[in-house]
N, C-alpha and C. Protein backbone atom coordinates (compact mmCIF):
# COMPACT_ATOMS: atom_id res chain seq x y z
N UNK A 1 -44.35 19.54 -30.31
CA UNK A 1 -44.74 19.12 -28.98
C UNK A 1 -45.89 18.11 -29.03
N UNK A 2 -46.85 18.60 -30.10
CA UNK A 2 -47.96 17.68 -29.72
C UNK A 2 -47.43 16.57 -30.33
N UNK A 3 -46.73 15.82 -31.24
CA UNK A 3 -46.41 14.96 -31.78
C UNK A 3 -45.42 14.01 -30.79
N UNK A 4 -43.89 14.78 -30.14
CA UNK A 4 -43.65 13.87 -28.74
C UNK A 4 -44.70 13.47 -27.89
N UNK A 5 -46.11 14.24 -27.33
CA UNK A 5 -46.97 13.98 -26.51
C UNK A 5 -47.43 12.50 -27.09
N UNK A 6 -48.19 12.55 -28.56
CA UNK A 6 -48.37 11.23 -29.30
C UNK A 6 -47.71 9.96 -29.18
N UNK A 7 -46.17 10.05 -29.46
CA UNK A 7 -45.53 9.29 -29.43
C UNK A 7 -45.15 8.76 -27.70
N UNK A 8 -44.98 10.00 -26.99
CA UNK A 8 -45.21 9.06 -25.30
C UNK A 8 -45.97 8.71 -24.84
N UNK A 9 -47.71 8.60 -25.56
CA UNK A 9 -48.59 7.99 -25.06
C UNK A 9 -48.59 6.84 -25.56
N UNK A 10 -48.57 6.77 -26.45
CA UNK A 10 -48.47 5.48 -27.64
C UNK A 10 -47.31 4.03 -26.93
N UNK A 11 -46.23 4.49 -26.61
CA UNK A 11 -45.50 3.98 -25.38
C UNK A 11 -45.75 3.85 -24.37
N UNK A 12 -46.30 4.85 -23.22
CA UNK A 12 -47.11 4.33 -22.18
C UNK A 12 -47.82 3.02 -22.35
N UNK A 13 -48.71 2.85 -23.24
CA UNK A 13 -50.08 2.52 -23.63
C UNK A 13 -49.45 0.70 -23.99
N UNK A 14 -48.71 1.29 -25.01
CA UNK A 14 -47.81 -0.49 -25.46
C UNK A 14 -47.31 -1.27 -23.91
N UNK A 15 -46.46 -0.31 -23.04
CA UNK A 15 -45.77 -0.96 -22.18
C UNK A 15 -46.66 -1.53 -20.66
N UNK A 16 -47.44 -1.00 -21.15
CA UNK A 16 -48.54 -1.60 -19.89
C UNK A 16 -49.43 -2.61 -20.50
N UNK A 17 -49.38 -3.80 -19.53
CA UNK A 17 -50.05 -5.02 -19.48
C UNK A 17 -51.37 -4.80 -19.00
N UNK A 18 -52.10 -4.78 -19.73
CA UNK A 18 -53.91 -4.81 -19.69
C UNK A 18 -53.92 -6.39 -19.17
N UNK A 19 -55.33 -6.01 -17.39
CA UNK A 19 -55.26 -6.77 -16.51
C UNK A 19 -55.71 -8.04 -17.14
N UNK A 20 -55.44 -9.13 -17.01
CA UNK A 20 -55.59 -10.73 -17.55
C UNK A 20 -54.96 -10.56 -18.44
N UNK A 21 -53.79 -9.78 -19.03
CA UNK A 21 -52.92 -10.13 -20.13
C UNK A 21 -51.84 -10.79 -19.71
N UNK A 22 -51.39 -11.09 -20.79
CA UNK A 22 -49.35 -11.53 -19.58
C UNK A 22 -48.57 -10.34 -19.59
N UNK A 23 -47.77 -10.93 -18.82
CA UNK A 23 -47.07 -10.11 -17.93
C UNK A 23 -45.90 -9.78 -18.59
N UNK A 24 -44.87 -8.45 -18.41
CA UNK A 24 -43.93 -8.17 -19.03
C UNK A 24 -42.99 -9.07 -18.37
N UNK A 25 -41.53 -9.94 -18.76
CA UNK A 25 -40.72 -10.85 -18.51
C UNK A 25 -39.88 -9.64 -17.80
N UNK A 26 -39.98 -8.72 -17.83
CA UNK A 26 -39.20 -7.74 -17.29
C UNK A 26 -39.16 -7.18 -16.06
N UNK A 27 -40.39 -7.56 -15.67
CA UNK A 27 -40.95 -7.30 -14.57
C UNK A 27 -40.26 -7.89 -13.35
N UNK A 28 -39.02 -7.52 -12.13
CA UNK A 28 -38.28 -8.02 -11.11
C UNK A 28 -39.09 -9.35 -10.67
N UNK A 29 -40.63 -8.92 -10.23
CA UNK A 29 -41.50 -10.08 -9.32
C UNK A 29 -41.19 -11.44 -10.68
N UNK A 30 -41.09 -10.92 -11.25
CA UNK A 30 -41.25 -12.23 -12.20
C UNK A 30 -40.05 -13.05 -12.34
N UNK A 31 -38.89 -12.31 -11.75
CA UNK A 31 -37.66 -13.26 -11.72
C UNK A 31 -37.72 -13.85 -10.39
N UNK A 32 -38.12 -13.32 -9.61
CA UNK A 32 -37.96 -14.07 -8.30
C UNK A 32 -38.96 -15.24 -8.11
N UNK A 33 -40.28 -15.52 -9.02
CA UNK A 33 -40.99 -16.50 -9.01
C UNK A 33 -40.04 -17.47 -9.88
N UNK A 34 -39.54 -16.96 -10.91
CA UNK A 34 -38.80 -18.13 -11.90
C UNK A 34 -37.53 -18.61 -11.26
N UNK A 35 -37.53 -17.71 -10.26
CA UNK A 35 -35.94 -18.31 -9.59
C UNK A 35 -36.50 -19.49 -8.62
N UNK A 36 -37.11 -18.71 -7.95
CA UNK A 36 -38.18 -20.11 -6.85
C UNK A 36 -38.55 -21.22 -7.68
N UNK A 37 -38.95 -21.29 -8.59
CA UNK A 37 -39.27 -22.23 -9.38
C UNK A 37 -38.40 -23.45 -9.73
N UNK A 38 -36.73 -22.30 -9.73
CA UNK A 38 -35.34 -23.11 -10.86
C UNK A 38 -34.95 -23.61 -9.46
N UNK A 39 -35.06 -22.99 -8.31
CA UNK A 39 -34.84 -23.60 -7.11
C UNK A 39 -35.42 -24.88 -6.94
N UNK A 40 -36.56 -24.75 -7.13
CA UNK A 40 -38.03 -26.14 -6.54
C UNK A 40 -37.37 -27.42 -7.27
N UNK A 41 -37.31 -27.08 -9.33
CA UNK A 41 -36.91 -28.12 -9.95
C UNK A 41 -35.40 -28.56 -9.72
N UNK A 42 -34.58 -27.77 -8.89
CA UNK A 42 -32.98 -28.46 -8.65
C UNK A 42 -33.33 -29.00 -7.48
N UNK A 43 -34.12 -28.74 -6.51
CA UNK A 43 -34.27 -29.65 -5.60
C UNK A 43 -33.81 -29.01 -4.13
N UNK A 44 -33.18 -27.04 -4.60
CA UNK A 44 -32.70 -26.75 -3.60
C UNK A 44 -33.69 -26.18 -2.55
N UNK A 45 -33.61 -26.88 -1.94
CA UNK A 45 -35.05 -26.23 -0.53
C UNK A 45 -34.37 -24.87 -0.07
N UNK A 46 -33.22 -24.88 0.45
CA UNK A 46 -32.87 -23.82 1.43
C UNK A 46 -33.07 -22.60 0.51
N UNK A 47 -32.58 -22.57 -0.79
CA UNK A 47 -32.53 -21.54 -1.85
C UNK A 47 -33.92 -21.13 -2.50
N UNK A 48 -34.79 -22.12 -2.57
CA UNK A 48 -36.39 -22.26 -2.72
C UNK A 48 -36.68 -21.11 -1.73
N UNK A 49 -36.71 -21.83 -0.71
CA UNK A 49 -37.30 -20.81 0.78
C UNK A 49 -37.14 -19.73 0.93
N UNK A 50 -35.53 -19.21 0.49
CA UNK A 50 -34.81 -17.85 0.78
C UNK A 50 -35.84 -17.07 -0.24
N UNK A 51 -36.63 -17.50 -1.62
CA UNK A 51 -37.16 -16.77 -2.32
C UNK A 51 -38.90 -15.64 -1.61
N UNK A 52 -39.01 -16.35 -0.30
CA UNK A 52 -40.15 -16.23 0.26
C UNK A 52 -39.39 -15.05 1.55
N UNK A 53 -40.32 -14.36 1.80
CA UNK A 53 -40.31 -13.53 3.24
C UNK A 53 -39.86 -14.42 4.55
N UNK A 54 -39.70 -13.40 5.52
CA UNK A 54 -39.56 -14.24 6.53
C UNK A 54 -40.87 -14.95 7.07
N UNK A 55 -41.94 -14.42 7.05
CA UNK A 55 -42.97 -15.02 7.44
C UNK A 55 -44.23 -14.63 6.26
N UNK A 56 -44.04 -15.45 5.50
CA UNK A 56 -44.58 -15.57 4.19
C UNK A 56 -46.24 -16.39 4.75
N UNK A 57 -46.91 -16.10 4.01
CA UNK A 57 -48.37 -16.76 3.87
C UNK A 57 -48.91 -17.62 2.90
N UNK A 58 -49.42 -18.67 3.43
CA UNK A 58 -50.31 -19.46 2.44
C UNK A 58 -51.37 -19.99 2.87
N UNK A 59 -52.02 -20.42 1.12
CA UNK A 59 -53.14 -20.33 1.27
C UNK A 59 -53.11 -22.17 0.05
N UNK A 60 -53.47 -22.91 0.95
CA UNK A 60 -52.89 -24.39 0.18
C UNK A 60 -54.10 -25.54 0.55
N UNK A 61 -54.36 -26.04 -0.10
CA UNK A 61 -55.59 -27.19 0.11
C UNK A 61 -54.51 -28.32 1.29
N UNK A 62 -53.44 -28.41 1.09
CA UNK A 62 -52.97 -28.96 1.94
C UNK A 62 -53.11 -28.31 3.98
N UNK A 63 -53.26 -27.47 3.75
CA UNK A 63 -53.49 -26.30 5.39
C UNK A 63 -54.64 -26.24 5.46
N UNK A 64 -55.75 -26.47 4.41
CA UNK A 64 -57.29 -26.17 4.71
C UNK A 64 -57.45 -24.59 4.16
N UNK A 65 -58.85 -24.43 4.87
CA UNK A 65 -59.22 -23.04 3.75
C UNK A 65 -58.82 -21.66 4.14
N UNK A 66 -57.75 -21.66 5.37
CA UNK A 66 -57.38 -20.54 5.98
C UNK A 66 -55.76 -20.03 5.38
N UNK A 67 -55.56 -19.04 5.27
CA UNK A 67 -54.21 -18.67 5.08
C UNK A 67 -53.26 -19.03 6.89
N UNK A 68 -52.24 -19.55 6.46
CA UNK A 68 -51.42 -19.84 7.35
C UNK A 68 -49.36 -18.89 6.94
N UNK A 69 -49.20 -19.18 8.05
CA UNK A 69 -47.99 -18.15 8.00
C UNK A 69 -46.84 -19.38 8.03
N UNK A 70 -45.77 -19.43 7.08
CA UNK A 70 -45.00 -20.48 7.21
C UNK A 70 -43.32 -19.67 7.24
N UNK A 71 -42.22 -19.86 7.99
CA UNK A 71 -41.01 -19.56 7.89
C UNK A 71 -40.13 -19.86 7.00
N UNK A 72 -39.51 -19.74 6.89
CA UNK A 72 -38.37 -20.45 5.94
C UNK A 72 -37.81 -21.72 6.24
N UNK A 73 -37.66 -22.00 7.36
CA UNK A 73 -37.17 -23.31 7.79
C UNK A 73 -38.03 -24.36 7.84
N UNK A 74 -39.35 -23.99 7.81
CA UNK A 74 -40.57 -25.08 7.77
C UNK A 74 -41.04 -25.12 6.54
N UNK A 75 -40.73 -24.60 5.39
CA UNK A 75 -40.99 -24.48 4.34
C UNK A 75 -39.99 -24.76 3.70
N UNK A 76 -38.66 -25.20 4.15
CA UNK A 76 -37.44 -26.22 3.79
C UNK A 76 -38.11 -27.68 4.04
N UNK A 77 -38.38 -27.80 5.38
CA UNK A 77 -38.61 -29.00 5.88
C UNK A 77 -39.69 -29.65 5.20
N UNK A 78 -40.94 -28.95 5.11
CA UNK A 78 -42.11 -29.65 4.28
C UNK A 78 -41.63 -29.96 2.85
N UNK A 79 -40.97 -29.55 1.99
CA UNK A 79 -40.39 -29.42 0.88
C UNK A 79 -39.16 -30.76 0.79
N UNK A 80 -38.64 -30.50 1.75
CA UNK A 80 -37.52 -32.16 1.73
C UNK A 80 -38.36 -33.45 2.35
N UNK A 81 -39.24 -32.99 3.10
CA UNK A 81 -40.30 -34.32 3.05
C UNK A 81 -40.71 -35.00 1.77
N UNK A 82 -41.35 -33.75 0.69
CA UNK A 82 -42.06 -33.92 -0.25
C UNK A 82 -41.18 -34.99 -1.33
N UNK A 83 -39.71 -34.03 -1.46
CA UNK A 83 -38.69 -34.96 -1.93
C UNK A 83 -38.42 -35.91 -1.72
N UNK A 84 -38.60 -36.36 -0.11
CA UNK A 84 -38.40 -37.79 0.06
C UNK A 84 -39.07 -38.72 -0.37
N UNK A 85 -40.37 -38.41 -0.04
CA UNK A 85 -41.79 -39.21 -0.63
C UNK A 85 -41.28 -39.04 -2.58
N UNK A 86 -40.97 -37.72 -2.98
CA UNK A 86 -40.85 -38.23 -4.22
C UNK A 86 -39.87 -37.71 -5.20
N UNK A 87 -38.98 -38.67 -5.33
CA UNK A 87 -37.69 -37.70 -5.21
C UNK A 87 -37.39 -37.17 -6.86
N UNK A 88 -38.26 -37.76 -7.56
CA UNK A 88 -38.20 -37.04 -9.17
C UNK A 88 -39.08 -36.02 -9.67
N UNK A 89 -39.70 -35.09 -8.43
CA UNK A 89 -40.81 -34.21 -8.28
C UNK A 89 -40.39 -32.95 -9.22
N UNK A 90 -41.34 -32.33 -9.78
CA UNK A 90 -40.74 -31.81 -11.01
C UNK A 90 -41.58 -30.90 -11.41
N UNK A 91 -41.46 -29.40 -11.36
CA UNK A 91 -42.68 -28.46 -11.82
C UNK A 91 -42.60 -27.80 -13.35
N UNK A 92 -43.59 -27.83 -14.50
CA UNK A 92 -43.26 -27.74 -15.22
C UNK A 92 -44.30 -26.64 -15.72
N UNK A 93 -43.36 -25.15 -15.61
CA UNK A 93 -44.42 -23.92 -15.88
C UNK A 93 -45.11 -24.00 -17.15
N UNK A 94 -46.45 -23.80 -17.48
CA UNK A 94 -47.32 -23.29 -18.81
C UNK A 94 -47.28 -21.78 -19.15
N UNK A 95 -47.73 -21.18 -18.11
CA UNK A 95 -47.44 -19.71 -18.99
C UNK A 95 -47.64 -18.59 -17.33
N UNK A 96 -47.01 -17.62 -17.46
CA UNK A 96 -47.01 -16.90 -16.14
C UNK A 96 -47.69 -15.50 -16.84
N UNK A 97 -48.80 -15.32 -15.85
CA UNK A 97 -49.78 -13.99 -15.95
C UNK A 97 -49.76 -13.14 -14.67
N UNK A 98 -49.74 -11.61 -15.55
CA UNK A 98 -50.25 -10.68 -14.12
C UNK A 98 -49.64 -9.18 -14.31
N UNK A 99 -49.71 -8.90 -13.32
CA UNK A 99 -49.14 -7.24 -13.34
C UNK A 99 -49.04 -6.84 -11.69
N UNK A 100 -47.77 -5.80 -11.92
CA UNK A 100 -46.99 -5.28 -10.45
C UNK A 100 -46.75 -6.21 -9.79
N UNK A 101 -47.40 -6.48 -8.47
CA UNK A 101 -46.67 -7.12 -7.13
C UNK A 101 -47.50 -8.88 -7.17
N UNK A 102 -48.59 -8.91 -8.43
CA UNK A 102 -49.27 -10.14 -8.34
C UNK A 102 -48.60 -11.09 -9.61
N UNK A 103 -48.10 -12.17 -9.82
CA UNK A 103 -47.52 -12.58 -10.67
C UNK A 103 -48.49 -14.74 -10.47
N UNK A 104 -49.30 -14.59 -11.53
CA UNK A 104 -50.24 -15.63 -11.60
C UNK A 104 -49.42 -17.00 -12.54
N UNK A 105 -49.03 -18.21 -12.09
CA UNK A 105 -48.30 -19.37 -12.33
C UNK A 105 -49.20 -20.34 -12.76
N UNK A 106 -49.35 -20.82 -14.23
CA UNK A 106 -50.21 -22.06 -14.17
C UNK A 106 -49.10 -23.04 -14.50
N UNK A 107 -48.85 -24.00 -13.63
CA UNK A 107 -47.75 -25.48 -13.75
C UNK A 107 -48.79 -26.30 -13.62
N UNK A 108 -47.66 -27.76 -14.32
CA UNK A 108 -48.18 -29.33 -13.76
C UNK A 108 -46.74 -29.70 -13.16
N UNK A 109 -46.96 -30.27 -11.71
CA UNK A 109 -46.35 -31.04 -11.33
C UNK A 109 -46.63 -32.27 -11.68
N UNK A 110 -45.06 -32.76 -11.20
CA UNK A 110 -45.09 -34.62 -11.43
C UNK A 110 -44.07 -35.51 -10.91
N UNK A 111 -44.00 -36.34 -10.95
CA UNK A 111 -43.55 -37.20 -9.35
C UNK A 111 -43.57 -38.66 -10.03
N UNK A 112 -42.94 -39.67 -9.60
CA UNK A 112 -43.26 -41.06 -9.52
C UNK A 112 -43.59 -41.24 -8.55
N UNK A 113 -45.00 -41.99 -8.15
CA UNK A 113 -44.92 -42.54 -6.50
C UNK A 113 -44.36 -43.94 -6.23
N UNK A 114 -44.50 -43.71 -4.58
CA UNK A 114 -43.68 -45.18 -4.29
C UNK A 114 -44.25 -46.52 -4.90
N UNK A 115 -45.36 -46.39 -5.34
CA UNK A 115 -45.72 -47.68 -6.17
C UNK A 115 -45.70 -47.59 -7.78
N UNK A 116 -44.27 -46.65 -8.07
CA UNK A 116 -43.56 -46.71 -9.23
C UNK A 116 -44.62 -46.18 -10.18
N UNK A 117 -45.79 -45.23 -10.26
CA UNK A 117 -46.90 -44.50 -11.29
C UNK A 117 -46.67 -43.48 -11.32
N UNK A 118 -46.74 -42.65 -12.14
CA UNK A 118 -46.03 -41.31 -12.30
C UNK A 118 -47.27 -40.88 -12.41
N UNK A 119 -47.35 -39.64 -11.83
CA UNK A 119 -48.87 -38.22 -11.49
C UNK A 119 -48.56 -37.30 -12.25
N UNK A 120 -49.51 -37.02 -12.45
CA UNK A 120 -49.56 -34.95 -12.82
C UNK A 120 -50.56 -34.38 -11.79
N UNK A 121 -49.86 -33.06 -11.72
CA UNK A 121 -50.71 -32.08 -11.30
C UNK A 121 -51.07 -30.97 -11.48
N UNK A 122 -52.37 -30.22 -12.36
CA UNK A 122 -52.81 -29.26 -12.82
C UNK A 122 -52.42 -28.51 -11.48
N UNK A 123 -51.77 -27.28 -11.25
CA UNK A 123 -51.45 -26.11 -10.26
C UNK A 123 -51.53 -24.49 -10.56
N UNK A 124 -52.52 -23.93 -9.71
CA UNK A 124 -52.32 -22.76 -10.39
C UNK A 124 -52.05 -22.07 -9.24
N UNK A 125 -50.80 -21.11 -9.52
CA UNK A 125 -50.48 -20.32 -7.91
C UNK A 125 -50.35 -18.66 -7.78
N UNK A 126 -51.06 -18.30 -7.51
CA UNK A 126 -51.14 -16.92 -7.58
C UNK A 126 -50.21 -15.85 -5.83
N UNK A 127 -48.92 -15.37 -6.85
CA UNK A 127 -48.09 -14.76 -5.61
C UNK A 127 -48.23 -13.45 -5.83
N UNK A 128 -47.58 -13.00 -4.52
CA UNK A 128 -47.66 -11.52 -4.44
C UNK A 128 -46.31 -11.20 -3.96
N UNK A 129 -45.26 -10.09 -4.60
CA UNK A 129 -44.03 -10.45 -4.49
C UNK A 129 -44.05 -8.88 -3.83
N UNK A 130 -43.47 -8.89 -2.51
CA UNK A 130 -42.61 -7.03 -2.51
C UNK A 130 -41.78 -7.09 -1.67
N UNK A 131 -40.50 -6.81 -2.49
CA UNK A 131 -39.22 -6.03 -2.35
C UNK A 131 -38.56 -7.35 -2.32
N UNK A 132 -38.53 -7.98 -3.57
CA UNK A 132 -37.77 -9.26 -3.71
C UNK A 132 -38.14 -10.40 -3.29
N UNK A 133 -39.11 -10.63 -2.53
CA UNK A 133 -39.15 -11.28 -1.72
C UNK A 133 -40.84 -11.86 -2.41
N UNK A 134 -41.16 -13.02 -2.32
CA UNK A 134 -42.78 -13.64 -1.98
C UNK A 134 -43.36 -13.60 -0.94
N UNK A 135 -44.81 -12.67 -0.45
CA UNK A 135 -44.87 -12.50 0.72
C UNK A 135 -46.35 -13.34 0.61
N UNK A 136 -46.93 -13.35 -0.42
CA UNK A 136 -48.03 -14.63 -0.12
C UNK A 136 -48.00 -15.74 -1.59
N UNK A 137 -48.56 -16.67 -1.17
CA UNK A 137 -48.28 -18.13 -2.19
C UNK A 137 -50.03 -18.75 -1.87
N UNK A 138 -50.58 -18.48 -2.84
CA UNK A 138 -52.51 -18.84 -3.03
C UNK A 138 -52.10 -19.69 -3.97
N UNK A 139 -52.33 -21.32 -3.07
CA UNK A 139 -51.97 -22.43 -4.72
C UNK A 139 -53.45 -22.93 -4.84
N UNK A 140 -53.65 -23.46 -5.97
CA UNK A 140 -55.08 -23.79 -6.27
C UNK A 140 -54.80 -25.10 -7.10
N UNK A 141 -55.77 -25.83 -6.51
CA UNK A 141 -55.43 -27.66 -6.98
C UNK A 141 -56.58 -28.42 -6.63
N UNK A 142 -56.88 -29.31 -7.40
CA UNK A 142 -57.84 -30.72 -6.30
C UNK A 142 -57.11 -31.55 -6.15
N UNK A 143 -57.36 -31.66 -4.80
CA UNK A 143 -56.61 -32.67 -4.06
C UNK A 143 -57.16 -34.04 -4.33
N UNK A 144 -55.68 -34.62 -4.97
CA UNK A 144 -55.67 -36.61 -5.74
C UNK A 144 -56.66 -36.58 -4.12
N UNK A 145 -57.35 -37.60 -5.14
CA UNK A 145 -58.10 -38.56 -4.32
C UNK A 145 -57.39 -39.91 -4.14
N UNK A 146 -57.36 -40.77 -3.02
CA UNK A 146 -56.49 -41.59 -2.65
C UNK A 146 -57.32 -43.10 -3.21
């Protein structure tokens, strides 16, 4: 007995992600950010969006310093704007951190703009996923200076 006890702590202990470690790939929240993601880079907005709640929250240097509540259909629309302005827009994950319902994203985006220069953008986005769904999106960026 005491030796199974050993061996199921020893497992406990492995299978849990100590906080600022990464995250198990196993973890559901973590497919639904990588799906949002495979969505963003195909370009599909409607399928992007569906990855978010119905009235999902953010928190974006673009909205200012308040969390705002965005739908799915306005969060299509801002998103096919973005495409328009730049239509080779392109997120390219570094490494995904976190544990349970918080799943932490560091990407660079990148884009050609209309005066043909291609950008990067250091992005770090910290979600909170429950029951399939993204119910808040905290992106963190400095905003290009013009």
């Amino acid at each position: 007995m005491k030796m199974y006890c050993t061996i199921l702590s020893l497992f406990l202990v492995t299978a849990c992600v100590q906080p600022g470690g990464k995250i198990s790939l196993s973890n559901p929240h973590v497919q639904v950010v990588k799906e949002m993601f495979t969505a963003f880079n195909e370009h599909d907005w409607e399928k992007m969006a569906a990855c978010y709640a119905d009235s999902a929250q953010f928190l974006d240097p673009e909205y200012g310093p308040e969390m705002v509540t965005l739908s799915p259909s306005s969060l299509t629309k801002k998103y096919q704007e973005l495409h328009r302005l730049f239509p080779d827009v392109h997120d390219e994950i570094r490494d995904i951190y976190g544990d349970k319902h918080h799943i932490i994203v560091e990407f660079v985006s990148s884009a050609t703009g209309q005066d043909g220069k291609k950008w990067h953008l250091p992005i770090c986005v910290v979600f909170t996923v429950e029951n399939g769904k993204i119910i808040q999106d905290r992106t963190y960026y400095n905003k290009p200076s013009n």
